[in-house]
N, C-alpha and C. Protein backbone atom coordinates (compact mmCIF):
# COMPACT_ATOMS: atom_id res chain seq x y z
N UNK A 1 -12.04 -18.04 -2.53
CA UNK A 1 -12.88 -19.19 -2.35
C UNK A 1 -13.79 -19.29 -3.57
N UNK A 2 -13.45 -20.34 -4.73
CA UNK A 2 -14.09 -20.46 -5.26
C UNK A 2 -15.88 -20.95 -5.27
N UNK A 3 -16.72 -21.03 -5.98
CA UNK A 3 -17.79 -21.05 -5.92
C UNK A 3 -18.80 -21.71 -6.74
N UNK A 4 -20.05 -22.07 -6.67
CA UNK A 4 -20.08 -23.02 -7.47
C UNK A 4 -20.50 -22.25 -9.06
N UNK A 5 -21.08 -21.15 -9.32
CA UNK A 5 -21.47 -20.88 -10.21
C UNK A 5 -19.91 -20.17 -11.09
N UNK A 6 -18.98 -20.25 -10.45
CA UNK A 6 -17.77 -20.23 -11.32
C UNK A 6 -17.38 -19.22 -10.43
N UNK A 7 -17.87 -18.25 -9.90
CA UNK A 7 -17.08 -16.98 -9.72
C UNK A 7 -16.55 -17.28 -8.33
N UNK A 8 -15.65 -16.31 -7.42
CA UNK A 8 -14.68 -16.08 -6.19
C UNK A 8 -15.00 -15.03 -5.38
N UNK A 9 -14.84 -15.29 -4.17
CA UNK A 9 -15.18 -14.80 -3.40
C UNK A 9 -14.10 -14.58 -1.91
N UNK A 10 -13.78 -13.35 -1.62
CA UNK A 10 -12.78 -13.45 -1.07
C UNK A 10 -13.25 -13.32 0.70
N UNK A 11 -12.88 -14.56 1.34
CA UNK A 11 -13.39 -14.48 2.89
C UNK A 11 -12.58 -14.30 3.57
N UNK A 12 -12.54 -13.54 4.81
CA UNK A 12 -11.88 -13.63 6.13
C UNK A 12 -12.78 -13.36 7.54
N UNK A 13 -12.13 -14.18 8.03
CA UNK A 13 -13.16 -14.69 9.66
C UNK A 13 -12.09 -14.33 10.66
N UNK A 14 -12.59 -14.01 11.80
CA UNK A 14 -11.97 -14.02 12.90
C UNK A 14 -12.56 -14.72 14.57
N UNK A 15 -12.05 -15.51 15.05
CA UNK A 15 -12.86 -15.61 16.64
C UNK A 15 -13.47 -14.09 17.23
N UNK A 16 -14.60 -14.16 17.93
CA UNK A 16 -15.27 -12.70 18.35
C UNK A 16 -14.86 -12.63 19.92
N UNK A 17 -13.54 -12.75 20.13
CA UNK A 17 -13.17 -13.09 21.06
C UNK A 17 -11.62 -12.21 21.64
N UNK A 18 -11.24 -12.64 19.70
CA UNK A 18 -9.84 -11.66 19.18
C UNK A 18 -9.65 -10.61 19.88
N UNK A 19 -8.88 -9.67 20.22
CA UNK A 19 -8.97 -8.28 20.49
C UNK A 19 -9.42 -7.78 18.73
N UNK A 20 -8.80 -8.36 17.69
CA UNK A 20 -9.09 -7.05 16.59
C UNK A 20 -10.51 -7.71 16.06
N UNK A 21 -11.28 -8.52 16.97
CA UNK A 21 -12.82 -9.01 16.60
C UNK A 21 -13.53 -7.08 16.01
N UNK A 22 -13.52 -6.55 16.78
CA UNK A 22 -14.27 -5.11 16.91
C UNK A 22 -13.96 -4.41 15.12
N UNK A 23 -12.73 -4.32 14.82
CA UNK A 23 -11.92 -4.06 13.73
C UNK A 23 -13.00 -4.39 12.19
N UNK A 24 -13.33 -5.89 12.43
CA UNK A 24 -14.31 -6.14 11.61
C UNK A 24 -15.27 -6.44 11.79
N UNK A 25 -16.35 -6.54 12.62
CA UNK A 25 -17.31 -5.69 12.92
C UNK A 25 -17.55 -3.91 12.75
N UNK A 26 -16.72 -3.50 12.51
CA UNK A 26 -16.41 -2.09 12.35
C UNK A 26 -16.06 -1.91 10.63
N UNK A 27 -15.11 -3.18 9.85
CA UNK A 27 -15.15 -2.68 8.47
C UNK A 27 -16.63 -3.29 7.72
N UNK A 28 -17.37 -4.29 8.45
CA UNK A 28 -19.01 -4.67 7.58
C UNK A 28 -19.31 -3.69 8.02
N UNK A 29 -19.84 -2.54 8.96
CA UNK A 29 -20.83 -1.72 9.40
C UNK A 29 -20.63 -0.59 8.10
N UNK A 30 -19.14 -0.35 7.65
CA UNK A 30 -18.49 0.97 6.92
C UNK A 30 -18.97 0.09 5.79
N UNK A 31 -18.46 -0.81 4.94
CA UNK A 31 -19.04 -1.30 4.05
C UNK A 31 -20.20 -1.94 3.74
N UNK A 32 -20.85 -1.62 4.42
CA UNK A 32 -22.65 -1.68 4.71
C UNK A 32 -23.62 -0.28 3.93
N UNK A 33 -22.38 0.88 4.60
CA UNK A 33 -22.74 2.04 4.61
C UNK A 33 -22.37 3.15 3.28
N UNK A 34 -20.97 2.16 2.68
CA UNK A 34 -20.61 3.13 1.78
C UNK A 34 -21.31 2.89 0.27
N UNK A 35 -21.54 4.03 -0.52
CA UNK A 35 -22.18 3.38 -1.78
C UNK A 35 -20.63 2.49 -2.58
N UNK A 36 -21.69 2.05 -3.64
CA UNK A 36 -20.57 1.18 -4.87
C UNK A 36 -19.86 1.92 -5.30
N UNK A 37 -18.23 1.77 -4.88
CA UNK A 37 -17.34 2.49 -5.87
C UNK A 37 -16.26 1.15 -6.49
N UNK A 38 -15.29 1.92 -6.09
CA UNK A 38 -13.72 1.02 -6.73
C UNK A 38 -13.64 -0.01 -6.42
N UNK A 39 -14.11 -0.10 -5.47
CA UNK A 39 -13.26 -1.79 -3.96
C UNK A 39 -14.43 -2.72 -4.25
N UNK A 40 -14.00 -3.79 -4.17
CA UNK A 40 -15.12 -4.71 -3.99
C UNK A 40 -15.56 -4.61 -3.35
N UNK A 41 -17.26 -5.30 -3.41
CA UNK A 41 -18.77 -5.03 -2.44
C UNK A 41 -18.60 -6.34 -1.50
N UNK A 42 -19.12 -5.73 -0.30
CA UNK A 42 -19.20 -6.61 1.09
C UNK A 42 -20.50 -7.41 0.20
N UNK A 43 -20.19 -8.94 0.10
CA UNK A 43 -21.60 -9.65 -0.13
C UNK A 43 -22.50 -10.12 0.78
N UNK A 44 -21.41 -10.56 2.17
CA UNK A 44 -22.16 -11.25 2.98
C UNK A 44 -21.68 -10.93 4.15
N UNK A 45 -22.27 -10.83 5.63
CA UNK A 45 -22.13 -10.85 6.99
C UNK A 45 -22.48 -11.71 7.95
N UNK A 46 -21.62 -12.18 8.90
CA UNK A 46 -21.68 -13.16 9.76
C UNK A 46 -21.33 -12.90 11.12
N UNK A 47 -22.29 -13.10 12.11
CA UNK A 47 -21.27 -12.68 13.32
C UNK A 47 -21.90 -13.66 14.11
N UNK A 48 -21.80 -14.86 14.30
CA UNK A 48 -22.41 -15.77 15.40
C UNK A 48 -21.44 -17.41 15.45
N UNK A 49 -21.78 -17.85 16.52
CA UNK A 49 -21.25 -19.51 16.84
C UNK A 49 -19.63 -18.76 17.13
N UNK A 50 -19.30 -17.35 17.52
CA UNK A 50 -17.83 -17.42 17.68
C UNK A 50 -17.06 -16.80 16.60
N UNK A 51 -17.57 -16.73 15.93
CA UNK A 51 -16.78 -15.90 14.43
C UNK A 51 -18.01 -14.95 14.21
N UNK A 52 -16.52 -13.96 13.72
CA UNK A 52 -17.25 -12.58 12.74
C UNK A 52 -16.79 -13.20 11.08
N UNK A 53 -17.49 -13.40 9.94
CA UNK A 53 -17.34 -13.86 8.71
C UNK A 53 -17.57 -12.53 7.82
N UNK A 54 -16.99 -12.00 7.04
CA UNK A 54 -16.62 -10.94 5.48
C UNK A 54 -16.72 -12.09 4.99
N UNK A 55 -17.81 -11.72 3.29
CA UNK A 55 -17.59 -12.07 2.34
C UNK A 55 -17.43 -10.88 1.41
N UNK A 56 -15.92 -10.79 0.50
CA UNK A 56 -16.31 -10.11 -0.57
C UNK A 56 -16.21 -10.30 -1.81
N UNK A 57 -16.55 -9.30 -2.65
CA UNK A 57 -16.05 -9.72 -4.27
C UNK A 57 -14.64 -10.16 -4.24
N UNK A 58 -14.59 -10.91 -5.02
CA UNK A 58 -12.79 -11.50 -5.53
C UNK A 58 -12.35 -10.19 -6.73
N UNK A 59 -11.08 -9.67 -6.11
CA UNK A 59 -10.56 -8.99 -7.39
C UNK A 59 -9.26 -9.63 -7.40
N UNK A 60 -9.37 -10.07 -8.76
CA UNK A 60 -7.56 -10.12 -8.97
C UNK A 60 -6.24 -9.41 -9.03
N UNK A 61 -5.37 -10.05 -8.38
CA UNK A 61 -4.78 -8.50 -8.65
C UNK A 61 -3.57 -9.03 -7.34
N UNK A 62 -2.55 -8.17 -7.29
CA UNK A 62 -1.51 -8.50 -6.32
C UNK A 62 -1.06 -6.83 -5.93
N UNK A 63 -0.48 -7.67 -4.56
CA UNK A 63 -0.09 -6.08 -3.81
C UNK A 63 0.74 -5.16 -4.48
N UNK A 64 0.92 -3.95 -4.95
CA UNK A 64 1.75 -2.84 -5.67
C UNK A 64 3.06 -2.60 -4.69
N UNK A 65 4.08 -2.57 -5.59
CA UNK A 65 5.73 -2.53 -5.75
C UNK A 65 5.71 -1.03 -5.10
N UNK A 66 5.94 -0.52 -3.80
CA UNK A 66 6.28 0.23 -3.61
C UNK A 66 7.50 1.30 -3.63
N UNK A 67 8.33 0.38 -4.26
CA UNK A 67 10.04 0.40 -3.61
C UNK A 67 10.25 1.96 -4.87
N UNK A 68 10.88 2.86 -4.71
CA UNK A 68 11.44 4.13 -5.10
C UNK A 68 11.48 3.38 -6.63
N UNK A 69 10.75 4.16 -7.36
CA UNK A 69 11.20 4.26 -9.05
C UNK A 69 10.27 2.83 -9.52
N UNK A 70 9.49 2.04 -8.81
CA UNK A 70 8.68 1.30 -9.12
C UNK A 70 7.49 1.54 -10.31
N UNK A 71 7.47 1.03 -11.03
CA UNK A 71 6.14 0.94 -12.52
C UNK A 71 5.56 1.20 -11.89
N UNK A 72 4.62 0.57 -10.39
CA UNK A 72 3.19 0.46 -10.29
C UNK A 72 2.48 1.92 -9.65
N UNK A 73 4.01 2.99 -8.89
CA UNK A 73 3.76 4.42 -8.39
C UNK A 73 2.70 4.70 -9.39
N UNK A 74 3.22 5.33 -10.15
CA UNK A 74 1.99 6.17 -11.06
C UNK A 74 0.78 5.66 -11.26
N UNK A 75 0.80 4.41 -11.17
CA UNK A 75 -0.87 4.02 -11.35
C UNK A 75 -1.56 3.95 -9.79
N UNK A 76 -0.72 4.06 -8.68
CA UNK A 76 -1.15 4.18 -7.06
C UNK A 76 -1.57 5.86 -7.04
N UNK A 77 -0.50 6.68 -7.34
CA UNK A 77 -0.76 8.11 -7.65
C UNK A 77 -2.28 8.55 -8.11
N UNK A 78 -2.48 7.87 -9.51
CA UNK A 78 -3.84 7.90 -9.93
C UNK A 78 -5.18 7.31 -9.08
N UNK A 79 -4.86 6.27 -8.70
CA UNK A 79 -6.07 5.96 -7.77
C UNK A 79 -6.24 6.52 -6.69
N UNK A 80 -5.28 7.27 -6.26
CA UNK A 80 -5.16 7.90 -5.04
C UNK A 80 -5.97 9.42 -5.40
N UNK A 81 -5.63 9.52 -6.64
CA UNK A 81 -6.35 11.32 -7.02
C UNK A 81 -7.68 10.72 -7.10
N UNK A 82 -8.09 9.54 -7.75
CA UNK A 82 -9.19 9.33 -8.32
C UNK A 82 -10.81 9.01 -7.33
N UNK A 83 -9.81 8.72 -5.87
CA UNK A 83 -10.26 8.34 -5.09
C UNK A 83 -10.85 9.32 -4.18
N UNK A 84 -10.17 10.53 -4.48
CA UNK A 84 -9.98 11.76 -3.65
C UNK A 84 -10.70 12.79 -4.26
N UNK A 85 -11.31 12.61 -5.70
CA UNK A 85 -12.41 13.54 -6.57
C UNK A 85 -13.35 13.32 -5.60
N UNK A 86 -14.53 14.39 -4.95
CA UNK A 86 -15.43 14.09 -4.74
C UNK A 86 -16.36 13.03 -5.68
N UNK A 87 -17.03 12.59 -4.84
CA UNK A 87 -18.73 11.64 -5.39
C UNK A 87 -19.84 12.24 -5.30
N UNK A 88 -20.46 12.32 -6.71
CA UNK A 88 -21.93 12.54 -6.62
C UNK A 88 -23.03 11.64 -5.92
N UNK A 89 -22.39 10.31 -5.75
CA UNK A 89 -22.80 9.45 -4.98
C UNK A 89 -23.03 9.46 -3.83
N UNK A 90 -21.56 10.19 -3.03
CA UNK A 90 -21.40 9.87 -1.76
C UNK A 90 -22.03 10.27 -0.40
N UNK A 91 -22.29 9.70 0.32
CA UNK A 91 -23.36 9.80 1.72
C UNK A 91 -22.57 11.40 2.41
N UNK A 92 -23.29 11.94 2.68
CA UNK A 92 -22.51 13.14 3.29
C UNK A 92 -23.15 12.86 5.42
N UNK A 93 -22.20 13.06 5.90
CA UNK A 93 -22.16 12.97 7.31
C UNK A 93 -21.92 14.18 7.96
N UNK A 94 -22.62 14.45 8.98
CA UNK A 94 -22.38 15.47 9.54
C UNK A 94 -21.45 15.13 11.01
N UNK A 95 -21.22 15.42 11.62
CA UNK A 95 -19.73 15.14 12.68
C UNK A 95 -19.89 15.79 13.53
N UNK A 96 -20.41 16.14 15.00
CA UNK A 96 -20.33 16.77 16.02
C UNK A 96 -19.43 16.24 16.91
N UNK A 97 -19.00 17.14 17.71
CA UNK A 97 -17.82 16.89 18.24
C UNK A 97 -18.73 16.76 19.94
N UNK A 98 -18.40 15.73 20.27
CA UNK A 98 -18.70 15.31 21.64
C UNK A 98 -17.66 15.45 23.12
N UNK A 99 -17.89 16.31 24.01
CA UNK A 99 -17.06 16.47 25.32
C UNK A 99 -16.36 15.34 25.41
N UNK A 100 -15.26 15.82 25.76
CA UNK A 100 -14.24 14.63 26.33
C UNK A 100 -14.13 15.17 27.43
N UNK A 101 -13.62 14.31 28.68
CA UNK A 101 -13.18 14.33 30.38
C UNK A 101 -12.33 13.34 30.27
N UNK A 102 -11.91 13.30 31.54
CA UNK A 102 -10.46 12.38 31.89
C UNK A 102 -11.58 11.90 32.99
N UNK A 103 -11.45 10.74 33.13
CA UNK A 103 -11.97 9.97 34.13
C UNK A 103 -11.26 9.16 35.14
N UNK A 104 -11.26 9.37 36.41
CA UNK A 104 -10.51 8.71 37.71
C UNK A 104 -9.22 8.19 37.27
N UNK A 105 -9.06 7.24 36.12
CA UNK A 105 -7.84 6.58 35.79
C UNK A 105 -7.07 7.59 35.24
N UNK A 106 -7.60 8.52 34.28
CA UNK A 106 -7.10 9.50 33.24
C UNK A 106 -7.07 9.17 32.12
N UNK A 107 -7.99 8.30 31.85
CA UNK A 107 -8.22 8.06 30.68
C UNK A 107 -9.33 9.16 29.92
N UNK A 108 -9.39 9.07 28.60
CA UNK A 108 -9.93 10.16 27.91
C UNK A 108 -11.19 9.24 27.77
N UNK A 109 -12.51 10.04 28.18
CA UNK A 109 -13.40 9.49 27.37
C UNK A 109 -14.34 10.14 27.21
N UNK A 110 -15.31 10.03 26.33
CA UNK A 110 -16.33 10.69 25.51
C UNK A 110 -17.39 10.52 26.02
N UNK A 111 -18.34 11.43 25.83
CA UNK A 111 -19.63 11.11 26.70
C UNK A 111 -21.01 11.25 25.38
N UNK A 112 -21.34 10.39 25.06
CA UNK A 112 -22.56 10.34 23.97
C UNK A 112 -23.76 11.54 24.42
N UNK A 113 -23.90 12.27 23.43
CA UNK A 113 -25.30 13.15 23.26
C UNK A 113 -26.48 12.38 23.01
């Protein structure tokens, strides 16, 4: 979506209604949270009148040739190591593991601390 000061901006919306509504509500909260690296930056958030709205940076660029013996492997390879160096940047989380039970149906569920 172009813009008026020249630059692009790449949007996607969904009804908050969707089943995968939660999905993004769940990728603004992560990209809220993560510092600036590789990926383009979440600019903007929307969640009202029925839609959840992402705005992000526009990168150019097209999906990578997966197919066996493809050019674009080795440069997926690399971003994949590059991605996988730790960050001096990066938010460190700590992770406790919360009881699970089976409840009447048998479903698994978690019980918040």
């Amino acid at each position: 979506m172009p813009q008026a000061n020249g630059h692009s901006v790449f949007v996607k919306a969904i009804p908050t209604h969707d089943p995968l509504a939660a999905m993004y509500r769940t990728e603004g909260a992560i990209n809220r949270s993560l510092p600036q690296g590789p990926g383009p930056r979440l600019l903007a958030e929307l969640d009202e009148d029925g839609w959840i709205v992402l705005a992000f940076e526009y990168v150019d660029g097209r999906h990578p040739d997966l197919t066996p013996g493809s050019p674009d492997l080795p440069h997926i390879l690399d971003a994949v190591i590059a991605l996988h160096a730790p960050s001096p940047r990066a938010p460190t989380w700590t992770c406790r593991s919360s009881p699970t039970t089976r409840s009447s149906s048998g479903r698994r569920t978690t019980t918040r601390r």
